[in-house]
C-alpha atoms as a PDB file:
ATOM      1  CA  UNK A   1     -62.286 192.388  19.567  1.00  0.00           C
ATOM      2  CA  UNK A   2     -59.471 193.632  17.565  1.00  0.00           C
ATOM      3  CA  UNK A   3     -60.429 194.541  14.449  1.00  0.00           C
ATOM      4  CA  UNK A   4     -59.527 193.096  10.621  1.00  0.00           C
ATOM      5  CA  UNK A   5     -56.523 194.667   9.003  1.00  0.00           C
ATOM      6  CA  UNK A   6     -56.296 194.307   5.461  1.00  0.00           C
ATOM      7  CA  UNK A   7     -53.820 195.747   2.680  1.00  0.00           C
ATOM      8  CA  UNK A   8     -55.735 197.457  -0.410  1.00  0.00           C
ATOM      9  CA  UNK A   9     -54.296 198.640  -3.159  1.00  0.00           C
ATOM     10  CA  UNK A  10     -54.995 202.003  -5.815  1.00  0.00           C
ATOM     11  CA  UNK A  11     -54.344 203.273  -9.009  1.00  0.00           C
ATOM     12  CA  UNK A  12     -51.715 206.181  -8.125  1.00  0.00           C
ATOM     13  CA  UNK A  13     -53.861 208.696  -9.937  1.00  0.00           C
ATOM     14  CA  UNK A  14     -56.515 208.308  -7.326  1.00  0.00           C
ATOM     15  CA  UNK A  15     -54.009 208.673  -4.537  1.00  0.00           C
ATOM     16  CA  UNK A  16     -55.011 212.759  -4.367  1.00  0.00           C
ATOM     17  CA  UNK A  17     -58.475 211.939  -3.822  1.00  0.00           C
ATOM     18  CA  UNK A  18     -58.556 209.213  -1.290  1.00  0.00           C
ATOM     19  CA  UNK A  19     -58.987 210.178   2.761  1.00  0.00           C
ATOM     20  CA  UNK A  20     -56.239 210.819   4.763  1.00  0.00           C
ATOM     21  CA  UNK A  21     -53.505 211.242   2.112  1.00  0.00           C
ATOM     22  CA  UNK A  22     -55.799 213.796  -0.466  1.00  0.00           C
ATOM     23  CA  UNK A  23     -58.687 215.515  -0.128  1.00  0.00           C
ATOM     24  CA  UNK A  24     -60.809 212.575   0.804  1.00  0.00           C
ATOM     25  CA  UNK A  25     -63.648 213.004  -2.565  1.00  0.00           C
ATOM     26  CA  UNK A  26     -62.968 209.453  -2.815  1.00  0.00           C
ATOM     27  CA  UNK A  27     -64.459 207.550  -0.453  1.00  0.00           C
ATOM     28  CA  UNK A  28     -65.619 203.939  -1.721  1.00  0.00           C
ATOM     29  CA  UNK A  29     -64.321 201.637  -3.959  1.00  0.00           C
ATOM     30  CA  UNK A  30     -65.911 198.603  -6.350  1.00  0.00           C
ATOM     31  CA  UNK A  31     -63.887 195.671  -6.205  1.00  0.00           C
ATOM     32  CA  UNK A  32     -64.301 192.546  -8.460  1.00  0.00           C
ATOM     33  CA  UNK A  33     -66.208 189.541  -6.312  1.00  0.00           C
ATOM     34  CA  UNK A  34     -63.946 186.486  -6.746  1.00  0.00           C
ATOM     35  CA  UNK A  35     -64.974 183.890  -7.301  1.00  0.00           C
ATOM     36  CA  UNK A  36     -68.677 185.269  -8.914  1.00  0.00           C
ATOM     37  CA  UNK A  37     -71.876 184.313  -7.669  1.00  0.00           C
ATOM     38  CA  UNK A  38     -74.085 181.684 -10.078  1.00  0.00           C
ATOM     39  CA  UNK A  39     -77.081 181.382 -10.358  1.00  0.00           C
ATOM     40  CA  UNK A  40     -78.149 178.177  -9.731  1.00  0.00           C
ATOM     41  CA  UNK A  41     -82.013 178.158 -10.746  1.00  0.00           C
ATOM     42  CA  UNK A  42     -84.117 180.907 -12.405  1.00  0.00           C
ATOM     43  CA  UNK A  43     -87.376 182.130 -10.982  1.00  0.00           C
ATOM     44  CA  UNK A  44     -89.361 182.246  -7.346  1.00  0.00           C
ATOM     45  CA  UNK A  45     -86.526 179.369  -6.173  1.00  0.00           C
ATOM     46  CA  UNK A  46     -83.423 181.133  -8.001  1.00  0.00           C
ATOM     47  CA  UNK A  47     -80.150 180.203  -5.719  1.00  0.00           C
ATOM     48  CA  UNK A  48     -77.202 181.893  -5.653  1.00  0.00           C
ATOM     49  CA  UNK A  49     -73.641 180.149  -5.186  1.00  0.00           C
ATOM     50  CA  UNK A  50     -70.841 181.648  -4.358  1.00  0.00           C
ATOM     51  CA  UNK A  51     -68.334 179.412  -2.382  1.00  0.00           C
ATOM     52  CA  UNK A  52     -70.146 176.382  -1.606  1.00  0.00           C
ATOM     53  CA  UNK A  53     -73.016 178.714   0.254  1.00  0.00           C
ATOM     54  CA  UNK A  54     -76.069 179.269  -1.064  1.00  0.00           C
ATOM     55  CA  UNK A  55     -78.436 182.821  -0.318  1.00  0.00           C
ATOM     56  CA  UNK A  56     -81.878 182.083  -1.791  1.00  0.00           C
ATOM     57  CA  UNK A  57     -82.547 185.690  -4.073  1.00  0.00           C
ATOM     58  CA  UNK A  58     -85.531 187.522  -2.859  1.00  0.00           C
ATOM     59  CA  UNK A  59     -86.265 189.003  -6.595  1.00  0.00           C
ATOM     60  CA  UNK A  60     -85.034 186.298  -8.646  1.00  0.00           C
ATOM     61  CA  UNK A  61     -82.589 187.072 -10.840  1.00  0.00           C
ATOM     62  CA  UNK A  62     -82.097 190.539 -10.268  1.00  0.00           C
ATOM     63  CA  UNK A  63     -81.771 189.753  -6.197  1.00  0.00           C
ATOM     64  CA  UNK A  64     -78.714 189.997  -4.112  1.00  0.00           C
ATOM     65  CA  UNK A  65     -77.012 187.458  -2.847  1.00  0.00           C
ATOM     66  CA  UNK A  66     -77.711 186.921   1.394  1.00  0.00           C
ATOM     67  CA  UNK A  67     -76.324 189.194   3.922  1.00  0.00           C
ATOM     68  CA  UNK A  68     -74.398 186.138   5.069  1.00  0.00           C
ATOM     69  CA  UNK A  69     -72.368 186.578   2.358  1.00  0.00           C
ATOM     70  CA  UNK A  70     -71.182 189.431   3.777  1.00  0.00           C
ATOM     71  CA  UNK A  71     -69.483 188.108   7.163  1.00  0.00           C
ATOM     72  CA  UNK A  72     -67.195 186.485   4.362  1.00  0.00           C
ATOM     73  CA  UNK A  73     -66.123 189.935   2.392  1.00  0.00           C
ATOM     74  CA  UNK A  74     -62.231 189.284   2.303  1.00  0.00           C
ATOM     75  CA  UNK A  75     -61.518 193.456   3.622  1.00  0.00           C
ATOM     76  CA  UNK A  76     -63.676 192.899   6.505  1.00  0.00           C
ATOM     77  CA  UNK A  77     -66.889 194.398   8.041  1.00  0.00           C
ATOM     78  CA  UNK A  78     -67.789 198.256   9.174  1.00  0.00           C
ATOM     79  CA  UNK A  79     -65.177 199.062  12.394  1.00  0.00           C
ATOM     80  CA  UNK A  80     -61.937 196.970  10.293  1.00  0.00           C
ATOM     81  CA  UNK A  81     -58.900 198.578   8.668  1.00  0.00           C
ATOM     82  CA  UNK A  82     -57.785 198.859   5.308  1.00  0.00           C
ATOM     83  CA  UNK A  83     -54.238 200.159   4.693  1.00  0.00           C
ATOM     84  CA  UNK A  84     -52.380 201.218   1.483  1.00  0.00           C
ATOM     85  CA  UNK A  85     -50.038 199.292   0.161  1.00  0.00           C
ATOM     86  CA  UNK A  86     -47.676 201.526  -2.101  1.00  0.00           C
ATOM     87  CA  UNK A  87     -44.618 200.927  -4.359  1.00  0.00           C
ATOM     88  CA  UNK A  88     -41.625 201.703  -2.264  1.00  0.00           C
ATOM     89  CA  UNK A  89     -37.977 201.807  -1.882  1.00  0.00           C
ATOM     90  CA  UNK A  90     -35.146 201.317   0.718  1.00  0.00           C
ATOM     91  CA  UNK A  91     -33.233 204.971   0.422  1.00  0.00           C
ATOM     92  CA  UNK A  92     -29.755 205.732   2.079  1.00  0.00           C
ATOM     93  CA  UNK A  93     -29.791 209.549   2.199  1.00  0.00           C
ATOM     94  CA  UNK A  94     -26.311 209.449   3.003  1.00  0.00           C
ATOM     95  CA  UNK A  95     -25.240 208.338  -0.640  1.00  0.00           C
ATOM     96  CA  UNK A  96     -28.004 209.776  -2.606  1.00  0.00           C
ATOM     97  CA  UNK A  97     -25.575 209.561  -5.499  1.00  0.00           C
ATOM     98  CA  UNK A  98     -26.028 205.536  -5.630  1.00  0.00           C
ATOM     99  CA  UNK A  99     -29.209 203.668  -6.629  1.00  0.00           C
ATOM    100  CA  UNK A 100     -30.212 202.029  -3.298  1.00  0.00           C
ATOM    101  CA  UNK A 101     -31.255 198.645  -2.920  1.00  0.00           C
ATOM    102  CA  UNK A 102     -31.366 195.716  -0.850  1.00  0.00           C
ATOM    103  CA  UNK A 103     -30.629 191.982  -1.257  1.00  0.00           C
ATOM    104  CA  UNK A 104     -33.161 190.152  -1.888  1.00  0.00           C
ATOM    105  CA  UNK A 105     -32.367 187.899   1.309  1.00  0.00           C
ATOM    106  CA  UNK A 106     -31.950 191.240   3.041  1.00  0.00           C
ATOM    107  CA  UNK A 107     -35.285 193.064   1.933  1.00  0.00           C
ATOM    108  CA  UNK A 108     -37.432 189.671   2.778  1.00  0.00           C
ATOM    109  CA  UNK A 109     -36.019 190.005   6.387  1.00  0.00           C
ATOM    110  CA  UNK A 110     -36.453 193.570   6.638  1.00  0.00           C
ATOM    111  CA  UNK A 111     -40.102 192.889   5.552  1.00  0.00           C
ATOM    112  CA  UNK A 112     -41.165 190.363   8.061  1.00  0.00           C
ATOM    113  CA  UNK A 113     -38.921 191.740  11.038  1.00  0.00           C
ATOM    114  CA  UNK A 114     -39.727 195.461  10.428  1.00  0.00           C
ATOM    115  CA  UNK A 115     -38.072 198.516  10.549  1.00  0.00           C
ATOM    116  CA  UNK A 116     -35.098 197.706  12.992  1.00  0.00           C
ATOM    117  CA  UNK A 117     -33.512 195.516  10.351  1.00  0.00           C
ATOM    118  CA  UNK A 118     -33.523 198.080   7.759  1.00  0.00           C
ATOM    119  CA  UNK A 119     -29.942 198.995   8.946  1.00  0.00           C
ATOM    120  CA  UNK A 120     -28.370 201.960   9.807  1.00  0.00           C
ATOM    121  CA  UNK A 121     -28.982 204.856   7.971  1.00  0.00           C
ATOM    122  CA  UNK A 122     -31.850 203.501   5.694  1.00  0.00           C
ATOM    123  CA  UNK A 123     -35.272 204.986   5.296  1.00  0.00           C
ATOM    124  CA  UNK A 124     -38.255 203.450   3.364  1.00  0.00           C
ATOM    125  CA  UNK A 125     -39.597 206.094   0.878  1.00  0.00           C
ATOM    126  CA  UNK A 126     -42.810 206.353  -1.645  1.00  0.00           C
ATOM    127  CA  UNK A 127     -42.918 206.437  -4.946  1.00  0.00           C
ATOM    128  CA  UNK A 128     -46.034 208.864  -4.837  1.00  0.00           C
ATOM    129  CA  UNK A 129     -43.697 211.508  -3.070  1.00  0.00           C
ATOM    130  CA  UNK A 130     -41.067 211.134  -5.570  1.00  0.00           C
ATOM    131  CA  UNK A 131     -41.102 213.546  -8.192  1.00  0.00           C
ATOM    132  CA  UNK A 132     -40.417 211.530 -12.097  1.00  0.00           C
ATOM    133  CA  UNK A 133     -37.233 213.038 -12.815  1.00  0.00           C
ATOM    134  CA  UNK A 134     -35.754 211.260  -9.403  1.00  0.00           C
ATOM    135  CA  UNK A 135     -37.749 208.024  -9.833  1.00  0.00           C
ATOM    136  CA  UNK A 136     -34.559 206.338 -11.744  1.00  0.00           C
ATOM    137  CA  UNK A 137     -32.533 206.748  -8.459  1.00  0.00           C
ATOM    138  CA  UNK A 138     -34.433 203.916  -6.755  1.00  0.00           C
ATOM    139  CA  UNK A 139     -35.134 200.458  -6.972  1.00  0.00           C
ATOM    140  CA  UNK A 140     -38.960 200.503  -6.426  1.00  0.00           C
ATOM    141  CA  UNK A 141     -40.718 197.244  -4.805  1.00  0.00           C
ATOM    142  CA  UNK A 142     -44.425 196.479  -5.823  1.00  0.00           C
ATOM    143  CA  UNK A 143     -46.904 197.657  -3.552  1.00  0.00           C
ATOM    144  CA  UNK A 144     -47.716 193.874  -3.545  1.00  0.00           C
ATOM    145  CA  UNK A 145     -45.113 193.340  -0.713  1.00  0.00           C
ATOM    146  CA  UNK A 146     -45.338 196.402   1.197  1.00  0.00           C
ATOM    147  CA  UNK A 147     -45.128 194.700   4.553  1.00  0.00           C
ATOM    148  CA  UNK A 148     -48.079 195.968   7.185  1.00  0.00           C
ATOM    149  CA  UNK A 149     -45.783 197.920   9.845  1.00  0.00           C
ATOM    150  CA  UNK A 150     -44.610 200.376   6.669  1.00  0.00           C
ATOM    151  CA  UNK A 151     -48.265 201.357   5.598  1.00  0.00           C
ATOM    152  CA  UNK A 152     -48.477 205.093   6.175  1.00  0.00           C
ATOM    153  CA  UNK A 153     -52.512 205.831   5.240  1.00  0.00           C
ATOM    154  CA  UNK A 154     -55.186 203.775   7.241  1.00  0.00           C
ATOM    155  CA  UNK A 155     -58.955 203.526   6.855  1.00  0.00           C
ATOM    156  CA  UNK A 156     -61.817 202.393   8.323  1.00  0.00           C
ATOM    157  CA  UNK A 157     -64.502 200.622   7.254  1.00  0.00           C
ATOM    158  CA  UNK A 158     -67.825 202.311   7.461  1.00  0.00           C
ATOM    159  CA  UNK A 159     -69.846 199.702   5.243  1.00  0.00           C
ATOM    160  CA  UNK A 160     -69.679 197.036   2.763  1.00  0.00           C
ATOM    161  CA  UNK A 161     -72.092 195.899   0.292  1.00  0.00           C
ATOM    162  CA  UNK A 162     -72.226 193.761  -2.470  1.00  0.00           C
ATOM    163  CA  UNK A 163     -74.020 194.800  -5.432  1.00  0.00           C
ATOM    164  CA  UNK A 164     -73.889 194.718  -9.164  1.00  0.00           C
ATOM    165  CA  UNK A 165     -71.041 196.925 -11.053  1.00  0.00           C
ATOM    166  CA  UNK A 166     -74.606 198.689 -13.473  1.00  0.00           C
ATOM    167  CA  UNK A 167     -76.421 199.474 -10.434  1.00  0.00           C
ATOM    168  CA  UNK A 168     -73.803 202.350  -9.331  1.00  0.00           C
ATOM    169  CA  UNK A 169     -75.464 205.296  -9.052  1.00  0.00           C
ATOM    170  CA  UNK A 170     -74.076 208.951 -10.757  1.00  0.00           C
ATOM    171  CA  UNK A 171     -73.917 209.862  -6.521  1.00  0.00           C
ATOM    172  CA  UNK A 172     -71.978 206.820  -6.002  1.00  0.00           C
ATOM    173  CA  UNK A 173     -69.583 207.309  -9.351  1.00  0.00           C
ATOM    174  CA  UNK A 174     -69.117 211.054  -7.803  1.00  0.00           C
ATOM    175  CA  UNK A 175     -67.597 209.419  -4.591  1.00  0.00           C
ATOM    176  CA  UNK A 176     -65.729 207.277  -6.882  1.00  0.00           C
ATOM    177  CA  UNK A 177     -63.709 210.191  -7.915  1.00  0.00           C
ATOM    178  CA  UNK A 178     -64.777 210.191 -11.653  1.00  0.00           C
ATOM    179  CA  UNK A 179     -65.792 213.759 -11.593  1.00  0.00           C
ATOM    180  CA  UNK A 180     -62.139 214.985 -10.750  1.00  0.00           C
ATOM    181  CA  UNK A 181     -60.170 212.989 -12.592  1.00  0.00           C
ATOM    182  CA  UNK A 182     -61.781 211.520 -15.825  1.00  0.00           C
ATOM    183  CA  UNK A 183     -63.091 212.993 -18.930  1.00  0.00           C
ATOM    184  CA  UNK A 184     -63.872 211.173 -21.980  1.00  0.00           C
ATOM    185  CA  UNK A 185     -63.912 212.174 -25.468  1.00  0.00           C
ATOM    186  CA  UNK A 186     -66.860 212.741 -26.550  1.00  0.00           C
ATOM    187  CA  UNK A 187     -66.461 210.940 -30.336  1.00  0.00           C
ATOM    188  CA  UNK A 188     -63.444 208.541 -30.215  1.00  0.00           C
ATOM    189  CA  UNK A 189     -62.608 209.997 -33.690  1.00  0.00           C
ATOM    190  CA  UNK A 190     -62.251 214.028 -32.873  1.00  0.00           C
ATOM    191  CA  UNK A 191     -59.954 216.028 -30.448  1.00  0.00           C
ATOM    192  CA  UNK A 192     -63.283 217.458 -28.537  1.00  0.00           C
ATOM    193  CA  UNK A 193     -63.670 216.171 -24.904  1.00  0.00           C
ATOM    194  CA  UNK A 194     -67.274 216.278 -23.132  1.00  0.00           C
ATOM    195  CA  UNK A 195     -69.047 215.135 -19.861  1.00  0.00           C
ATOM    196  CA  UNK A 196     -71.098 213.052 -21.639  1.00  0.00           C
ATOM    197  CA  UNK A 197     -74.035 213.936 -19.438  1.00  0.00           C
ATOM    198  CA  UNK A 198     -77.160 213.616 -20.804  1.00  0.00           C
ATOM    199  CA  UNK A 199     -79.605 217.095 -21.699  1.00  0.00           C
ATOM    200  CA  UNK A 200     -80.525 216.910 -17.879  1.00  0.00           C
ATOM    201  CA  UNK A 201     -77.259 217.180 -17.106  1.00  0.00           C
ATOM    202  CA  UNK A 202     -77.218 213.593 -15.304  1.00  0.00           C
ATOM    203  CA  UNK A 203     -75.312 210.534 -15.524  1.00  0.00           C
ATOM    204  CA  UNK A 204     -71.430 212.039 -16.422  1.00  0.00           C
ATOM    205  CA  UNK A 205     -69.881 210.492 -13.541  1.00  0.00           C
ATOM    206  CA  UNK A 206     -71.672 206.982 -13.991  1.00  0.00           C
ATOM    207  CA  UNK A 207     -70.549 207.035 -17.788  1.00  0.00           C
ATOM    208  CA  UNK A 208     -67.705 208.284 -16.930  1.00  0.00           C
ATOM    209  CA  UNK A 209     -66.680 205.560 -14.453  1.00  0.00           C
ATOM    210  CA  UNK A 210     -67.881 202.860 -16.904  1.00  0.00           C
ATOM    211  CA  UNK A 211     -65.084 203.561 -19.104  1.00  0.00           C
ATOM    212  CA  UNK A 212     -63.031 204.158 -16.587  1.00  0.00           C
ATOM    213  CA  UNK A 213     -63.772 200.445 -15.237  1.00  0.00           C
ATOM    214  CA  UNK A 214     -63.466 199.100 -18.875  1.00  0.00           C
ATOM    215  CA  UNK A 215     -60.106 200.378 -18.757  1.00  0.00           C
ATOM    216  CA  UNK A 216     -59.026 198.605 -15.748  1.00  0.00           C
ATOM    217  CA  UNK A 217     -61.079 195.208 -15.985  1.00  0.00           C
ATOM    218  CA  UNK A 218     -62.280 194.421 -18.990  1.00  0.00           C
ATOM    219  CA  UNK A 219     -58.780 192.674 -20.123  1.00  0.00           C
ATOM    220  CA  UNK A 220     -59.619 190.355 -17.144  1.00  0.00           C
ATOM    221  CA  UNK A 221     -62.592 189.400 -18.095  1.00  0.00           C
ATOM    222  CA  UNK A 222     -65.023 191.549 -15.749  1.00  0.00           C
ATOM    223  CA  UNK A 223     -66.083 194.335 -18.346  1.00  0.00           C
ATOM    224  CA  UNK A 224     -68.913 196.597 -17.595  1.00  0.00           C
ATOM    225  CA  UNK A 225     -71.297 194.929 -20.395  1.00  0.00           C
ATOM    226  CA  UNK A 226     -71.017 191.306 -18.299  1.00  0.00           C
ATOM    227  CA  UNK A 227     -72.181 193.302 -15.261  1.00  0.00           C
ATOM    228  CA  UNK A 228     -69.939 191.473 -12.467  1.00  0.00           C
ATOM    229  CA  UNK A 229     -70.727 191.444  -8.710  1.00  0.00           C
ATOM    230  CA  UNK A 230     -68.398 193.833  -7.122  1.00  0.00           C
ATOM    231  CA  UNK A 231     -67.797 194.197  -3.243  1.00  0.00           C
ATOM    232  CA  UNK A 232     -68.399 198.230  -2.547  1.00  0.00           C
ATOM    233  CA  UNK A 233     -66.561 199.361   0.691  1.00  0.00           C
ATOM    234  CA  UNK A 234     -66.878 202.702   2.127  1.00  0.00           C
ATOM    235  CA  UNK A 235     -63.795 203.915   3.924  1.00  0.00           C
ATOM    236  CA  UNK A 236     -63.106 206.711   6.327  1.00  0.00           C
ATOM    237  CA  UNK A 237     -59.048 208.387   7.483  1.00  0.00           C
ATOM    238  CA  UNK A 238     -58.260 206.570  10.454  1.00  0.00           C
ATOM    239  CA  UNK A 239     -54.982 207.022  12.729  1.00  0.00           C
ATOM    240  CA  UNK A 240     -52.226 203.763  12.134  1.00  0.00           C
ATOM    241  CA  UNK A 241     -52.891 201.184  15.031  1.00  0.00           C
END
């Protein structure tokens, strides 16, 4: 059986921690559930929705939806692909003196047909590899329509759960990539920046990452303190198909 390719998508400033492209400290993500599960009833016959299916909850409301739900994850189940879909640009190296672009018209085709219809003397390039000061010299393209055949990291999929965003452990926020790249001020008011670990010296990358997701999702209505059901998938580098 030939297995599930999706397209996933990053924050660039986790692009030098994810496998196969950094040094691989990230290695799961927490992506928002759409639509959420409801509950449908409270107590020992509490029912979870979640489209049109229903996955009685073992512990009420604190239970997880079914494992069924899971055959239904939209990026797939352990052995699938995930790619990254990047911003990127059509480059002529010959004339790096002009902007390069495409035609609309042009760059749809080039999308769906792949890399033969590029045209000669074109390359695709990626806006992580481009320094700042030479970002102006192209006309970048959302990652949104990166087409498949012009992906250049690949994962696998070792496992998918789904779980609530507050049951994350400070292990889990670690793989995250919270402990390399985010540190929070400690009072909102000063200059000083902490770990905001506790006296045990636990809980700095789960604290961490709360903010962190606040930052992201809480302007679309999934912040931390509503506690949304997130889809966690654990990826591994794997070779392009």
């Amino acid at each position: 059986m030939t297995p599930k390719q999706t397209g996933i998508m990053f924050k660039s400033d986790f692009y030098l921690m994810l496998p196969g492209i950094g040094n691989g400290t990230k290695d799961m993500t927490r992506r928002i559930i759409k639509p959420q599960p409801t509950l449908s009833e409270a107590g020992y016959n509490s029912v979870w929705i979640w489209k049109g299916n229903e996955w009685h909850a073992p512990n009420g409301l604190s239970g997880l939806p079914g494992k069924g739900m899971l055959a239904r994850c939209p990026y797939g189940g352990p052995g699938d692909l995930l790619y990254l879909k990047e911003a990127h640009a059509i480059f002529r190296p010959a004339m790096p003196e002009i902007k390069q672009t495409l035609p609309l018209f042009e760059y749809t085709r080039w999308s769906l047909d792949g890399p033969g219809s590029i045209g000669d003397g074109y390359e695709i390039v990626y806006r992580a590899d481009i320094p700042d000061s030479d970002a102006p010299r192209y006309h970048w393209r959302s990652p949104l329509f990166m087409p498949k055949w012009a992906a250049r990291v690949w994962w696998e999929l070792v496992s998918v759960r789904a779980e609530r965003i507050q049951d994350i452990t400070n292990a889990d926020a670690k793989r995250e990539g919270v402990a390399y790249r985010f540190e929070m001020k400690a009072d909102p008011k000063s200059d000083r920046w902490g770990d905001h670990q506790n006296a045990s010296g636990q809980g700095g990358c789960r604290i961490g990452l709360k903010h962190r997701w606040d930052e992201i999702n809480a302007k679309r209505g999934y912040s931390w303190d509503k506690n949304p059901w997130v889809w966690v998938p654990e990826i591994r580098e794997a070779q392009k198909p």
